[in-house]
PDB file of N, CA and C in Angstrom:
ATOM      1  N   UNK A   1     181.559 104.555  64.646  1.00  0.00           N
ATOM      2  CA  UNK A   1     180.906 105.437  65.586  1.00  0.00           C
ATOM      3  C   UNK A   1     181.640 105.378  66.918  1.00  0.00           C
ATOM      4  N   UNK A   2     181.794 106.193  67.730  1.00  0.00           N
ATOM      5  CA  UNK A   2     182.411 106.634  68.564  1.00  0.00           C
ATOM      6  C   UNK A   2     181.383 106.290  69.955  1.00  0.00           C
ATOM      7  N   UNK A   3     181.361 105.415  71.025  1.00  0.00           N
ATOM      8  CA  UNK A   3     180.777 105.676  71.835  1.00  0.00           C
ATOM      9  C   UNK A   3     181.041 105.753  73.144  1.00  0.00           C
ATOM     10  N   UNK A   4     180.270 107.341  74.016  1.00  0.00           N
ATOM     11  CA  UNK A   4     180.766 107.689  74.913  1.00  0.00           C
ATOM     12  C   UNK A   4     178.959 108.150  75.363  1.00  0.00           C
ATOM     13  N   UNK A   5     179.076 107.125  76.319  1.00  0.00           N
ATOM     14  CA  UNK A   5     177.833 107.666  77.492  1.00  0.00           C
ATOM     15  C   UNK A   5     178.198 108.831  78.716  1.00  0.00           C
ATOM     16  N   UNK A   6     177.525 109.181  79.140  1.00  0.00           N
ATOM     17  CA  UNK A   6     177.489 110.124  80.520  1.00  0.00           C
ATOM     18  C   UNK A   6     175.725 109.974  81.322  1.00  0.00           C
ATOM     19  N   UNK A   7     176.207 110.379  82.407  1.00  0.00           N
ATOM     20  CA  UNK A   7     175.080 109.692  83.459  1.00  0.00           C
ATOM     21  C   UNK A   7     173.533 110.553  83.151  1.00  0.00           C
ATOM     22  N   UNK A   8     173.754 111.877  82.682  1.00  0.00           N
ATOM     23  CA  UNK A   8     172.620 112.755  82.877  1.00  0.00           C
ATOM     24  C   UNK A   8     171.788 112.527  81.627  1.00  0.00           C
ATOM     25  N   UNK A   9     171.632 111.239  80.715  1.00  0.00           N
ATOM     26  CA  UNK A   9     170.508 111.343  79.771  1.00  0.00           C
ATOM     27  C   UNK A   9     170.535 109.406  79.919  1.00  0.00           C
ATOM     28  N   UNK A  10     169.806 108.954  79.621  1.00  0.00           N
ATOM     29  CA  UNK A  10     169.229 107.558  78.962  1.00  0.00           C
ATOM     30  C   UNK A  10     170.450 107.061  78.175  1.00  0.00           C
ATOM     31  N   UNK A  11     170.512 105.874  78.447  1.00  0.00           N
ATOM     32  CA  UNK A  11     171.697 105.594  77.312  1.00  0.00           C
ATOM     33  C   UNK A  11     171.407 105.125  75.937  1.00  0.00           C
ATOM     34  N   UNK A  12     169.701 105.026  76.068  1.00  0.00           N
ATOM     35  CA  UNK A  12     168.729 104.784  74.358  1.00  0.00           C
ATOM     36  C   UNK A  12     168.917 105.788  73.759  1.00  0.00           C
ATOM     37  N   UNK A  13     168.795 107.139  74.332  1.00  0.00           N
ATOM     38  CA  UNK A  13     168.629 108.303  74.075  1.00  0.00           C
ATOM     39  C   UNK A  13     170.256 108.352  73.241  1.00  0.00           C
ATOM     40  N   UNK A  14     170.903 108.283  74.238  1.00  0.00           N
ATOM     41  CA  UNK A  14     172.710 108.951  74.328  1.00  0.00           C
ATOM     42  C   UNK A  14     172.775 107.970  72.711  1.00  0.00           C
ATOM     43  N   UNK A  15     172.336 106.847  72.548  1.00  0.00           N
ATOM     44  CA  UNK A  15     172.639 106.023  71.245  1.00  0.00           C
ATOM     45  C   UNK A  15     172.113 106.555  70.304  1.00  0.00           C
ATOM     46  N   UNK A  16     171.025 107.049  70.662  1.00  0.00           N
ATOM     47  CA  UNK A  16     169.981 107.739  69.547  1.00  0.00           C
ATOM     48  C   UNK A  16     171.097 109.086  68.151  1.00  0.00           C
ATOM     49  N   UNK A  17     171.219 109.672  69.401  1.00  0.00           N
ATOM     50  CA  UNK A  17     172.313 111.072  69.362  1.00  0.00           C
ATOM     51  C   UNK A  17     173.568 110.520  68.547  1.00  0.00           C
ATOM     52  N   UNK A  18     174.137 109.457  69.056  1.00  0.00           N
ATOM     53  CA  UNK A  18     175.127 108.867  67.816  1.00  0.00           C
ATOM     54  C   UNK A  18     174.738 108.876  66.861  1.00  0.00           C
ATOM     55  N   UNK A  19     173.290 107.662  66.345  1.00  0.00           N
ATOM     56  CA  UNK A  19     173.447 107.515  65.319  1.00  0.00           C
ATOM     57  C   UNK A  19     172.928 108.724  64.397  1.00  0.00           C
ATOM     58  N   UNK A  20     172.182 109.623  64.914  1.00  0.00           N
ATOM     59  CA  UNK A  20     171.940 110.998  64.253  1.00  0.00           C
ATOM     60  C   UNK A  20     173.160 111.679  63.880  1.00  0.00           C
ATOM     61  N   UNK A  21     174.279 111.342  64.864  1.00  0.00           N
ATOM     62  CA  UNK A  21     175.834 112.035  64.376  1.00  0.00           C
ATOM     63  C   UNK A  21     176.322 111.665  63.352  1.00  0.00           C
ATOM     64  N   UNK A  22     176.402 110.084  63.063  1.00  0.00           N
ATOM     65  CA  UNK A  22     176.794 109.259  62.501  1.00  0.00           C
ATOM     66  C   UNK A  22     176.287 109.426  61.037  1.00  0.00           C
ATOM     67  N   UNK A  23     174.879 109.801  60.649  1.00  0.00           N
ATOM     68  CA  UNK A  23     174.087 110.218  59.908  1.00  0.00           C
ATOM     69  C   UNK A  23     174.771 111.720  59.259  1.00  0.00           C
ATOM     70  N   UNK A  24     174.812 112.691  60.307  1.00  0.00           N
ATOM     71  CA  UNK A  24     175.520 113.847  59.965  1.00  0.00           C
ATOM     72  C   UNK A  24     176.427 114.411  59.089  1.00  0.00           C
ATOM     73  N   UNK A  25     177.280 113.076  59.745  1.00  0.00           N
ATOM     74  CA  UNK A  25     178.723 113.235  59.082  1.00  0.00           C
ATOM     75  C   UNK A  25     179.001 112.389  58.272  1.00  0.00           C
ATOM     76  N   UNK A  26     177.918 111.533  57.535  1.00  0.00           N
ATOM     77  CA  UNK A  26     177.995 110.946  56.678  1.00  0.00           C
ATOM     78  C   UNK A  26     179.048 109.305  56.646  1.00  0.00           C
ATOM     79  N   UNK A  27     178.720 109.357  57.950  1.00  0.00           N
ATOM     80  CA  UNK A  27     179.208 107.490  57.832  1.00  0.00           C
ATOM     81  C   UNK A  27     178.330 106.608  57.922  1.00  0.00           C
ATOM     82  N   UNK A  28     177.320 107.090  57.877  1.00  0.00           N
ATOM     83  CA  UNK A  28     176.032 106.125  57.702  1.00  0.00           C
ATOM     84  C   UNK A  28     175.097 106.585  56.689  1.00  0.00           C
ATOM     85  N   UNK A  29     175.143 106.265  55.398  1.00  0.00           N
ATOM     86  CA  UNK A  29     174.686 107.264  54.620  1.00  0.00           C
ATOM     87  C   UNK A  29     173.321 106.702  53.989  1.00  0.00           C
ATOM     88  N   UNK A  30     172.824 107.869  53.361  1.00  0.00           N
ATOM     89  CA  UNK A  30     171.081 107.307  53.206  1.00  0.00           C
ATOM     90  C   UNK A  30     170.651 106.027  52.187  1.00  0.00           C
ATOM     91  N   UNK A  31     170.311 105.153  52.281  1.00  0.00           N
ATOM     92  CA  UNK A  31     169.523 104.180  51.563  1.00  0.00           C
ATOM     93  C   UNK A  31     170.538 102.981  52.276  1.00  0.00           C
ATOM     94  N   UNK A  32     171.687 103.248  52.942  1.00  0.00           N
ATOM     95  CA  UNK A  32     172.484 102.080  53.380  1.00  0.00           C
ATOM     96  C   UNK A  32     172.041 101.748  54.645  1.00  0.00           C
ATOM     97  N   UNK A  33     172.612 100.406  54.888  1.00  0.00           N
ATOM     98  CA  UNK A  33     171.916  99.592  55.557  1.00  0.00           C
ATOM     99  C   UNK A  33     172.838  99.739  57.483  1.00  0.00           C
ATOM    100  N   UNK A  34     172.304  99.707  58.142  1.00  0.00           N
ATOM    101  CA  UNK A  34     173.249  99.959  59.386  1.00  0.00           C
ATOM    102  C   UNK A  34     173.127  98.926  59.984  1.00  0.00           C
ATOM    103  N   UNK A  35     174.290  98.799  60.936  1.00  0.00           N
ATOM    104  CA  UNK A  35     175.010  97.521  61.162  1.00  0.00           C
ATOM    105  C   UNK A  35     173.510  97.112  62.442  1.00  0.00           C
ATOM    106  N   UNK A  36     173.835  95.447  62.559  1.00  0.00           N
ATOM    107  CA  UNK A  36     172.727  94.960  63.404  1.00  0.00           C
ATOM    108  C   UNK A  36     172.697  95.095  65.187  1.00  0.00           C
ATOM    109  N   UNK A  37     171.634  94.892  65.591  1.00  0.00           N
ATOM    110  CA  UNK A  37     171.010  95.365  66.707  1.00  0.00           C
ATOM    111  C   UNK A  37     172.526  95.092  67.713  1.00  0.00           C
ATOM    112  N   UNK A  38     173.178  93.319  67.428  1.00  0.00           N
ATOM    113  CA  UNK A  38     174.244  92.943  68.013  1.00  0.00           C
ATOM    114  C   UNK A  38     174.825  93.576  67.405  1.00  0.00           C
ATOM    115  N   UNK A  39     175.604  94.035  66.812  1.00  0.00           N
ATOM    116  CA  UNK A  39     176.625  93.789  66.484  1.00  0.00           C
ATOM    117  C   UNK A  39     177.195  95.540  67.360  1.00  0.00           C
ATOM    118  N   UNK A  40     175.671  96.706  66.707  1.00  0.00           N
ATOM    119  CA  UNK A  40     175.873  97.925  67.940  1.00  0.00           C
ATOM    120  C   UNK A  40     175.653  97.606  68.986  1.00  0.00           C
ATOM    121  N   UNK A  41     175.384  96.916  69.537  1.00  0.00           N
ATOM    122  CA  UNK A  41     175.352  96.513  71.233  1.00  0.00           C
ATOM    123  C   UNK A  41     176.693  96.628  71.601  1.00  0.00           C
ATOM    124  N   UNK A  42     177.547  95.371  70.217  1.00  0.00           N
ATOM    125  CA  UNK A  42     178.685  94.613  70.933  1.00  0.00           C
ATOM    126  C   UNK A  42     179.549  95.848  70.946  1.00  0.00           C
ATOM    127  N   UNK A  43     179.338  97.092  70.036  1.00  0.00           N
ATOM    128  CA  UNK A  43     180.427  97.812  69.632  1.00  0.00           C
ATOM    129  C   UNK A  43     180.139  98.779  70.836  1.00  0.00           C
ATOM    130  N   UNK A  44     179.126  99.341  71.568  1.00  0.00           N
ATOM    131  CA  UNK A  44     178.984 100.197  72.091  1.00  0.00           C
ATOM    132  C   UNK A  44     179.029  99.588  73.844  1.00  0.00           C
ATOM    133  N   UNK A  45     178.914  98.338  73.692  1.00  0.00           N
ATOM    134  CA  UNK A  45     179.271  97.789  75.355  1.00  0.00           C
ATOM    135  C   UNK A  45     177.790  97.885  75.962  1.00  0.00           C
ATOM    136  N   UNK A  46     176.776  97.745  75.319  1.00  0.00           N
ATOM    137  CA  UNK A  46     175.509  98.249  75.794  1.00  0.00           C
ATOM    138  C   UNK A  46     174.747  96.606  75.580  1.00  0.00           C
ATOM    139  N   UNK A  47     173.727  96.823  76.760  1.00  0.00           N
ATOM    140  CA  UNK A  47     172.065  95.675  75.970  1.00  0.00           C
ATOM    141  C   UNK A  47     171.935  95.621  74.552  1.00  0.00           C
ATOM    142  N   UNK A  48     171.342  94.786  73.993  1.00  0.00           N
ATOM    143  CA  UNK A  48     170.825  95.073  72.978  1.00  0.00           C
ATOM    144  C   UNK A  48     169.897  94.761  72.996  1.00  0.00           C
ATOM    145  N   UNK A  49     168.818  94.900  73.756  1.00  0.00           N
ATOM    146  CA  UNK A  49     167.219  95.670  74.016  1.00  0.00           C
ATOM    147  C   UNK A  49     167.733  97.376  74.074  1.00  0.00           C
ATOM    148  N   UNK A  50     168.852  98.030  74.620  1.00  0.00           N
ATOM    149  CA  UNK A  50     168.920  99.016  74.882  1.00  0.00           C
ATOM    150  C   UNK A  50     169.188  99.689  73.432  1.00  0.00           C
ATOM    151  N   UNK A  51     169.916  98.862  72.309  1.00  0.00           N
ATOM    152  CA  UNK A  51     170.184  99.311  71.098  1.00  0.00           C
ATOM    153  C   UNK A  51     169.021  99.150  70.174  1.00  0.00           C
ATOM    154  N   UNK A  52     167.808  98.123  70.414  1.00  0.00           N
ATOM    155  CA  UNK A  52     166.944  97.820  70.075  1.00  0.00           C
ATOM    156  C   UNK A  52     165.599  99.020  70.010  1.00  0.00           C
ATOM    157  N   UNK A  53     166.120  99.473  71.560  1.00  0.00           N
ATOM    158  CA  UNK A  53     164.891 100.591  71.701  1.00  0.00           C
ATOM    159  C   UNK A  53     165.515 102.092  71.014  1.00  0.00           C
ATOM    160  N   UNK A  54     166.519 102.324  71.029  1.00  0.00           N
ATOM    161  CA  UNK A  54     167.082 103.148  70.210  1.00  0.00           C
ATOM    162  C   UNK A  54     166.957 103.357  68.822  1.00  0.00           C
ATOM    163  N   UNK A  55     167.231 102.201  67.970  1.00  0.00           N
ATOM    164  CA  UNK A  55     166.874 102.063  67.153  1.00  0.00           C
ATOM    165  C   UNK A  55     165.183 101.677  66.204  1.00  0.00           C
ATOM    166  N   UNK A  56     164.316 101.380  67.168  1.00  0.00           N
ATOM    167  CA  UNK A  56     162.642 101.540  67.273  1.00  0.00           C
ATOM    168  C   UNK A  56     162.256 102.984  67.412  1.00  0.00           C
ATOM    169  N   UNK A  57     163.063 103.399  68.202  1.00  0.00           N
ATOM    170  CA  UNK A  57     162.540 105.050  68.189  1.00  0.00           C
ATOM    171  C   UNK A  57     162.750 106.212  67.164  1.00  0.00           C
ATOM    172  N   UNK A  58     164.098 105.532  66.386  1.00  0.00           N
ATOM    173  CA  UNK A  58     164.719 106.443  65.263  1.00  0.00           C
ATOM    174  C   UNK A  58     163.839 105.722  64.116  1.00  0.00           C
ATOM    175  N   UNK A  59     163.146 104.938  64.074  1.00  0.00           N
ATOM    176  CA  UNK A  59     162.309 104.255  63.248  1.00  0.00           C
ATOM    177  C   UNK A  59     160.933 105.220  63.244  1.00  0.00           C
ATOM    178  N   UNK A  60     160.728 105.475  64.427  1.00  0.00           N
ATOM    179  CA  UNK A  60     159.286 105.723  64.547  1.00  0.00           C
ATOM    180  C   UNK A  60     159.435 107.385  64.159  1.00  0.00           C
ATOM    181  N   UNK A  61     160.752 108.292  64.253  1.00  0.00           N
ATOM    182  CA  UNK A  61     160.965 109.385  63.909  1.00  0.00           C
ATOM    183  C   UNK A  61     161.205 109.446  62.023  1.00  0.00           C
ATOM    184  N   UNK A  62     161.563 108.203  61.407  1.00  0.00           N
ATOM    185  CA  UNK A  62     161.238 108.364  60.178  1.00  0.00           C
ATOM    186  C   UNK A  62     162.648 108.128  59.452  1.00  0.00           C
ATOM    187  N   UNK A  63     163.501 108.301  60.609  1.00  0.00           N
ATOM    188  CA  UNK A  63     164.830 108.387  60.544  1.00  0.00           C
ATOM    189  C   UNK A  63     165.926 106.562  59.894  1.00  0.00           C
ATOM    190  N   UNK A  64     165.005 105.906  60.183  1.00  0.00           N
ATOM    191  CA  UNK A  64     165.517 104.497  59.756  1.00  0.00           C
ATOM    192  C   UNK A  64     164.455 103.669  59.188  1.00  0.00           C
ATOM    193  N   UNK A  65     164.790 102.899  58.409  1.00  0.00           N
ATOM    194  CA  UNK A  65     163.278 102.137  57.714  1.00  0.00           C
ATOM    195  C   UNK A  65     164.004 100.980  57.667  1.00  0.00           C
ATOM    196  N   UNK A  66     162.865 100.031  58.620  1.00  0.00           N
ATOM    197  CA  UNK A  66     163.260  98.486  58.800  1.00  0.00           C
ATOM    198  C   UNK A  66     163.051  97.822  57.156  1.00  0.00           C
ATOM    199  N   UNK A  67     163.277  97.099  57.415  1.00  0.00           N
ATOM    200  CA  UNK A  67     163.978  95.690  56.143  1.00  0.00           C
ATOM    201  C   UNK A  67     163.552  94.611  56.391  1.00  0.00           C
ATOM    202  N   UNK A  68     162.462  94.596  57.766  1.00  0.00           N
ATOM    203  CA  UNK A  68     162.063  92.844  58.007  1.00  0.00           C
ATOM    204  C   UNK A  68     163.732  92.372  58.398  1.00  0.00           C
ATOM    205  N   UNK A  69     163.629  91.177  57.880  1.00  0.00           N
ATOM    206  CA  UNK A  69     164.535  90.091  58.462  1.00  0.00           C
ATOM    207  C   UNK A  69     166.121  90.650  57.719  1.00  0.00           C
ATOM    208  N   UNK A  70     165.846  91.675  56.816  1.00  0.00           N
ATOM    209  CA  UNK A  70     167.295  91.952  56.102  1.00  0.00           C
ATOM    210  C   UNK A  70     168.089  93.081  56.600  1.00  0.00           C
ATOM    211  N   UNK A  71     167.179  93.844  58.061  1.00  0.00           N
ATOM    212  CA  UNK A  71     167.949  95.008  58.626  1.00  0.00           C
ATOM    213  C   UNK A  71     167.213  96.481  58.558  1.00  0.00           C
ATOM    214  N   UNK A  72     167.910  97.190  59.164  1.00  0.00           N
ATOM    215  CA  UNK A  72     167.717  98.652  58.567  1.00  0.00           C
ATOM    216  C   UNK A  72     168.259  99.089  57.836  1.00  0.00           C
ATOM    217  N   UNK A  73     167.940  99.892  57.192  1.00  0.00           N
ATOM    218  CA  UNK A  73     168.481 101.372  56.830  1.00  0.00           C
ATOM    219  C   UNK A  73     168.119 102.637  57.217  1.00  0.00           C
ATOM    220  N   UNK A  74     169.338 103.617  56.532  1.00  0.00           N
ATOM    221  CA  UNK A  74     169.093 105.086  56.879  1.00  0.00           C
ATOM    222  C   UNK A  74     167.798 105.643  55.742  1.00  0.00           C
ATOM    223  N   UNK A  75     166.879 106.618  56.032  1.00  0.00           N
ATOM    224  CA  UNK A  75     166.265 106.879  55.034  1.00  0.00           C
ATOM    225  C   UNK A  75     166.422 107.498  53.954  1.00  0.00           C
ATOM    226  N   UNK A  76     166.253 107.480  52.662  1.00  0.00           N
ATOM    227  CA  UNK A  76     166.561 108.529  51.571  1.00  0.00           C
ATOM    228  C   UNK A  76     165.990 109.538  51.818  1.00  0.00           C
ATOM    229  N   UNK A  77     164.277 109.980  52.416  1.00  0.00           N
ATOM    230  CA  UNK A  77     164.244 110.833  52.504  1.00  0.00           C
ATOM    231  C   UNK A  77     164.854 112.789  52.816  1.00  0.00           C
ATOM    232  N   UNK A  78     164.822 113.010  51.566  1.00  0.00           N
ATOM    233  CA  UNK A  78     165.471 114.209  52.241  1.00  0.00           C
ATOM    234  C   UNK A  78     165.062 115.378  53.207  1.00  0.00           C
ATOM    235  N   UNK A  79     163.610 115.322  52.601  1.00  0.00           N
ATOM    236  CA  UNK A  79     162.909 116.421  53.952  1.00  0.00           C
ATOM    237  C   UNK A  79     163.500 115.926  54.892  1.00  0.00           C
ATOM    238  N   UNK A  80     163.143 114.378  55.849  1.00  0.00           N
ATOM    239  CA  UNK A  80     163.337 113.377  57.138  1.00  0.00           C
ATOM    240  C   UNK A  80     164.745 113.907  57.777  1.00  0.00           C
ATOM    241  N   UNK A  81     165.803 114.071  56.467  1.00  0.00           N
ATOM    242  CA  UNK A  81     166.883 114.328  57.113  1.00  0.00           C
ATOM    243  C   UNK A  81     167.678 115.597  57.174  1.00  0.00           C
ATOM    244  N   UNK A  82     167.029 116.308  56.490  1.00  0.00           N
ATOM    245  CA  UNK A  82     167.307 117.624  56.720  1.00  0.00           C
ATOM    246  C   UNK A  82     166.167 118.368  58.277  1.00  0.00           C
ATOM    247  N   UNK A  83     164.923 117.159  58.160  1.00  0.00           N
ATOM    248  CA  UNK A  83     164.944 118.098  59.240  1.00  0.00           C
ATOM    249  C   UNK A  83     165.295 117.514  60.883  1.00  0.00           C
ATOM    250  N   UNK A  84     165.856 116.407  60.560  1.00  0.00           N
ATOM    251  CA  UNK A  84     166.829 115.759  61.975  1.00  0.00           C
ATOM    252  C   UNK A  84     167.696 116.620  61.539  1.00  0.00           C
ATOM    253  N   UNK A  85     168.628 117.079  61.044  1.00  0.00           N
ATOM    254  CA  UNK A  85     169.868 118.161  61.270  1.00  0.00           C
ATOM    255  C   UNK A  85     169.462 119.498  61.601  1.00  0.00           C
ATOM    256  N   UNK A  86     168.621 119.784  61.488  1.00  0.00           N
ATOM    257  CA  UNK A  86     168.024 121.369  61.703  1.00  0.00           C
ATOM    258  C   UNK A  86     167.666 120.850  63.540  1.00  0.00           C
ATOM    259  N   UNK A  87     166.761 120.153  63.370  1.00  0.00           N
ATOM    260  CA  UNK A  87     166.811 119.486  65.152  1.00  0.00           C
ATOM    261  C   UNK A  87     167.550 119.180  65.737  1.00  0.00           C
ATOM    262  N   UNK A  88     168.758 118.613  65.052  1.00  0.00           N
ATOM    263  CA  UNK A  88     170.384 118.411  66.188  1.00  0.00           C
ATOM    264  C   UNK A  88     170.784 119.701  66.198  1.00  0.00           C
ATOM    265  N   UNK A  89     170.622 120.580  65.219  1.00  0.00           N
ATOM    266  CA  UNK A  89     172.028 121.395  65.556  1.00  0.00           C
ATOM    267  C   UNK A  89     170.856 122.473  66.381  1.00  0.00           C
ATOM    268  N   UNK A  90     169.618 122.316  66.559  1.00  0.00           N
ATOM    269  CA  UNK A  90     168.611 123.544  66.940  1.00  0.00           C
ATOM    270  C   UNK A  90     169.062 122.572  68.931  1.00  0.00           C
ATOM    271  N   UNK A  91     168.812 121.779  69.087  1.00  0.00           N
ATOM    272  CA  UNK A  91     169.521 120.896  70.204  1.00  0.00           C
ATOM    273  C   UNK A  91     170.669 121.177  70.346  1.00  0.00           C
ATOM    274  N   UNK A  92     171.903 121.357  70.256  1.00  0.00           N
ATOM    275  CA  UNK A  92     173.524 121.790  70.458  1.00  0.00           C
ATOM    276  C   UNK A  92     173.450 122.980  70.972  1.00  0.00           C
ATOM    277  N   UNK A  93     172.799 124.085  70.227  1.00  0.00           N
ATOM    278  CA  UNK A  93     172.745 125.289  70.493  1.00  0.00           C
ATOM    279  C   UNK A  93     171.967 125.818  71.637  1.00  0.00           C
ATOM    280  N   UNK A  94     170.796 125.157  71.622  1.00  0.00           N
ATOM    281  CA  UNK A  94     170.205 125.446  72.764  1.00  0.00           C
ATOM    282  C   UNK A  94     170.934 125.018  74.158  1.00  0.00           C
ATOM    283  N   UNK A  95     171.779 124.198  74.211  1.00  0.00           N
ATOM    284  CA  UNK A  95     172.725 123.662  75.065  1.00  0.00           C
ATOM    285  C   UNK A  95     173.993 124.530  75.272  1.00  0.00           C
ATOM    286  N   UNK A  96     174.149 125.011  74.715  1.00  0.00           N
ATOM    287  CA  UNK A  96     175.451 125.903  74.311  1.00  0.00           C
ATOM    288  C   UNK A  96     174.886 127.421  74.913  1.00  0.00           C
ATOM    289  N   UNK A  97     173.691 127.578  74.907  1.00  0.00           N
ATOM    290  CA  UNK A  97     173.106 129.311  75.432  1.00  0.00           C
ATOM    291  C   UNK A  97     173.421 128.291  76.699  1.00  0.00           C
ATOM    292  N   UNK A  98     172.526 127.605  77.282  1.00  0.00           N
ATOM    293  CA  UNK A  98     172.641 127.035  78.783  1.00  0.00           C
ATOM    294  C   UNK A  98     173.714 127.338  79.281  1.00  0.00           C
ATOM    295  N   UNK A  99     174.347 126.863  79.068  1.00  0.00           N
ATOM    296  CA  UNK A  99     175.870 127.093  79.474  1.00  0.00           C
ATOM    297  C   UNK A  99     176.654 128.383  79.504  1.00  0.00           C
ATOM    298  N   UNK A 100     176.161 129.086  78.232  1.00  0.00           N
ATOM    299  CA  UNK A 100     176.562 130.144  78.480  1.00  0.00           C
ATOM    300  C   UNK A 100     176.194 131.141  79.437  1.00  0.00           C
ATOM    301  N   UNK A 101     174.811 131.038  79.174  1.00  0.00           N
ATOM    302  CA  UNK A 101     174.114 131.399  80.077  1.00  0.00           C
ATOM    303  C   UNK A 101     174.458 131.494  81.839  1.00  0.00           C
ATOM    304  N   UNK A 102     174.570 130.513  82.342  1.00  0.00           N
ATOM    305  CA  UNK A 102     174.989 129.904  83.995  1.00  0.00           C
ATOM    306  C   UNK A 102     176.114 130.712  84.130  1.00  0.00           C
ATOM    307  N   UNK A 103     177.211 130.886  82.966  1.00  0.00           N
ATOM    308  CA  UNK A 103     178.459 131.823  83.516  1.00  0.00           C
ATOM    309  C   UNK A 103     178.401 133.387  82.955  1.00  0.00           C
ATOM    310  N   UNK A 104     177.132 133.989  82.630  1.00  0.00           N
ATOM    311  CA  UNK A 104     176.912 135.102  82.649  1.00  0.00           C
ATOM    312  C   UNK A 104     177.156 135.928  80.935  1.00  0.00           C
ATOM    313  N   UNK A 105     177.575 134.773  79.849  1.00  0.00           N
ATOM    314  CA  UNK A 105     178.023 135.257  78.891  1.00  0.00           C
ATOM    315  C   UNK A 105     177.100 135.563  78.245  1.00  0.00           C
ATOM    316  N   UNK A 106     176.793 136.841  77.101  1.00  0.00           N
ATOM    317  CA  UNK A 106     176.150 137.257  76.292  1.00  0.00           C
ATOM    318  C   UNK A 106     175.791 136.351  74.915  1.00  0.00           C
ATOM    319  N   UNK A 107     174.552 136.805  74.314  1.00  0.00           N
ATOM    320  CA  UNK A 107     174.505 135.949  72.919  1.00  0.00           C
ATOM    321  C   UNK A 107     175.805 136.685  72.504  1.00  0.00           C
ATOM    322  N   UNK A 108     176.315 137.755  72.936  1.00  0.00           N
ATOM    323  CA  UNK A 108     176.973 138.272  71.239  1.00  0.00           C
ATOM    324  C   UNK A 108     178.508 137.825  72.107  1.00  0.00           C
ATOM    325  N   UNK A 109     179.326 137.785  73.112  1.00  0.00           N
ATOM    326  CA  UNK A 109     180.371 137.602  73.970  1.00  0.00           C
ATOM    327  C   UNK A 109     180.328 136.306  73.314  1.00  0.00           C
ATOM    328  N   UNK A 110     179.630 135.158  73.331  1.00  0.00           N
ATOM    329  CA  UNK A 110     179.443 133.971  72.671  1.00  0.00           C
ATOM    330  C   UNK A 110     179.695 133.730  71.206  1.00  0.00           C
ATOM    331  N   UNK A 111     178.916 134.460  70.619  1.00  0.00           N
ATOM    332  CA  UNK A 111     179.425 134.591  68.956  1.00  0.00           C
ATOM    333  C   UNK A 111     180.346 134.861  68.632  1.00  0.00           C
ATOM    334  N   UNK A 112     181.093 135.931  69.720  1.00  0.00           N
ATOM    335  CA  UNK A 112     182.725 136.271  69.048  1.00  0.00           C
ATOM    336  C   UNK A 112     183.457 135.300  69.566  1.00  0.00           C
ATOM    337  N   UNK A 113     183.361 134.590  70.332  1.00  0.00           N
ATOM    338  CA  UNK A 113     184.334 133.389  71.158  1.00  0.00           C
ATOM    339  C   UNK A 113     184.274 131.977  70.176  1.00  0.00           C
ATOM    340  N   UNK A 114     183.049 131.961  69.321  1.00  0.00           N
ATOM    341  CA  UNK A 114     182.418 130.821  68.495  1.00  0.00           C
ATOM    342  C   UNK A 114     183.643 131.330  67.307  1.00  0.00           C
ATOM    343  N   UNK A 115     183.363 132.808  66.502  1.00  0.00           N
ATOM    344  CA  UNK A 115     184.187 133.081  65.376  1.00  0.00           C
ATOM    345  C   UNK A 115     185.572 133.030  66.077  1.00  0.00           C
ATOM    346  N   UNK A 116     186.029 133.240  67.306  1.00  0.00           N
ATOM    347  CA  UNK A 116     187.619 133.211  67.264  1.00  0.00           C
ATOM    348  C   UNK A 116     187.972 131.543  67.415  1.00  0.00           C
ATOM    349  N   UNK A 117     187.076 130.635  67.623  1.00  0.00           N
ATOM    350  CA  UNK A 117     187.349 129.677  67.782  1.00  0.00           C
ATOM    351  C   UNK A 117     187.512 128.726  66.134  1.00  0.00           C
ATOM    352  N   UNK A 118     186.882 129.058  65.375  1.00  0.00           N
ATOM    353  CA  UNK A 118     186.473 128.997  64.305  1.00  0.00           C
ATOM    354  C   UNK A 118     187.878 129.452  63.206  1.00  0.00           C
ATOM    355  N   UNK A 119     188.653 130.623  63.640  1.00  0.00           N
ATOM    356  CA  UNK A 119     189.600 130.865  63.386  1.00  0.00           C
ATOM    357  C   UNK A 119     190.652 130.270  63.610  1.00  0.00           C
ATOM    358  N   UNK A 120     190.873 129.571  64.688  1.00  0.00           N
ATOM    359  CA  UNK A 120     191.985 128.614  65.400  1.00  0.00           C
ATOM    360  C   UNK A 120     192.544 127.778  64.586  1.00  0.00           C
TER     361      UNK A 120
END
């Protein structure tokens, strides 16, 4: 996992968003077990109360299922995780009008800039 904070969100949060990426793209894959509270602390340069609460919250979303003393894992559920991807990418996009938005661009000026990019 790749980690890169920025100042304008929580950095529980900003961890959260990884490991939902991480999930995404399939390097953390369902019924497997993800690495410990230290060990993402040590990798991400963070607390680990701060990786702790990150990971309690992706718990409480359904998204990780503790193990007691043997860890987490990602969930098998498939509804759970199909509908965290429908919520990240419904999150990206809504971020992506913002932006577009502030510099005056259209939904559709946007869509063709998305397909020529897409083409690249």
């Amino acid at each position: 996992m790749e980690w890169k904070f920025a100042g304008d969100q929580p950095v529980y949060q900003q961890i959260m968003a990884t490991i939902r990426g991480a999930i995404l793209q399939g390097e953390l894959l369902p019924g497997k077990k993800i690495p410990s509270v230290r060990d993402l602390a040590a990798q991400a340069r963070v607390n680990p109360n701060t990786v702790q609460r990150a990971l309690t919250e992706l718990e409480r979303e359904g998204l990780l299922l503790s193990g007691g003393t043997s860890g987490r894992s990602v969930t098998e559920d498939q509804q759970t995780l199909e509908a965290m991807r429908e919520e990240t990418l419904k999150e990206l996009a809504r971020e992506c009008v913002e932006k577009f938005r502030v510099f005056g661009v259209s939904a559709e000026q946007a869509a063709q800039l998305i397909r020529t990019l897409e083409e690249e």
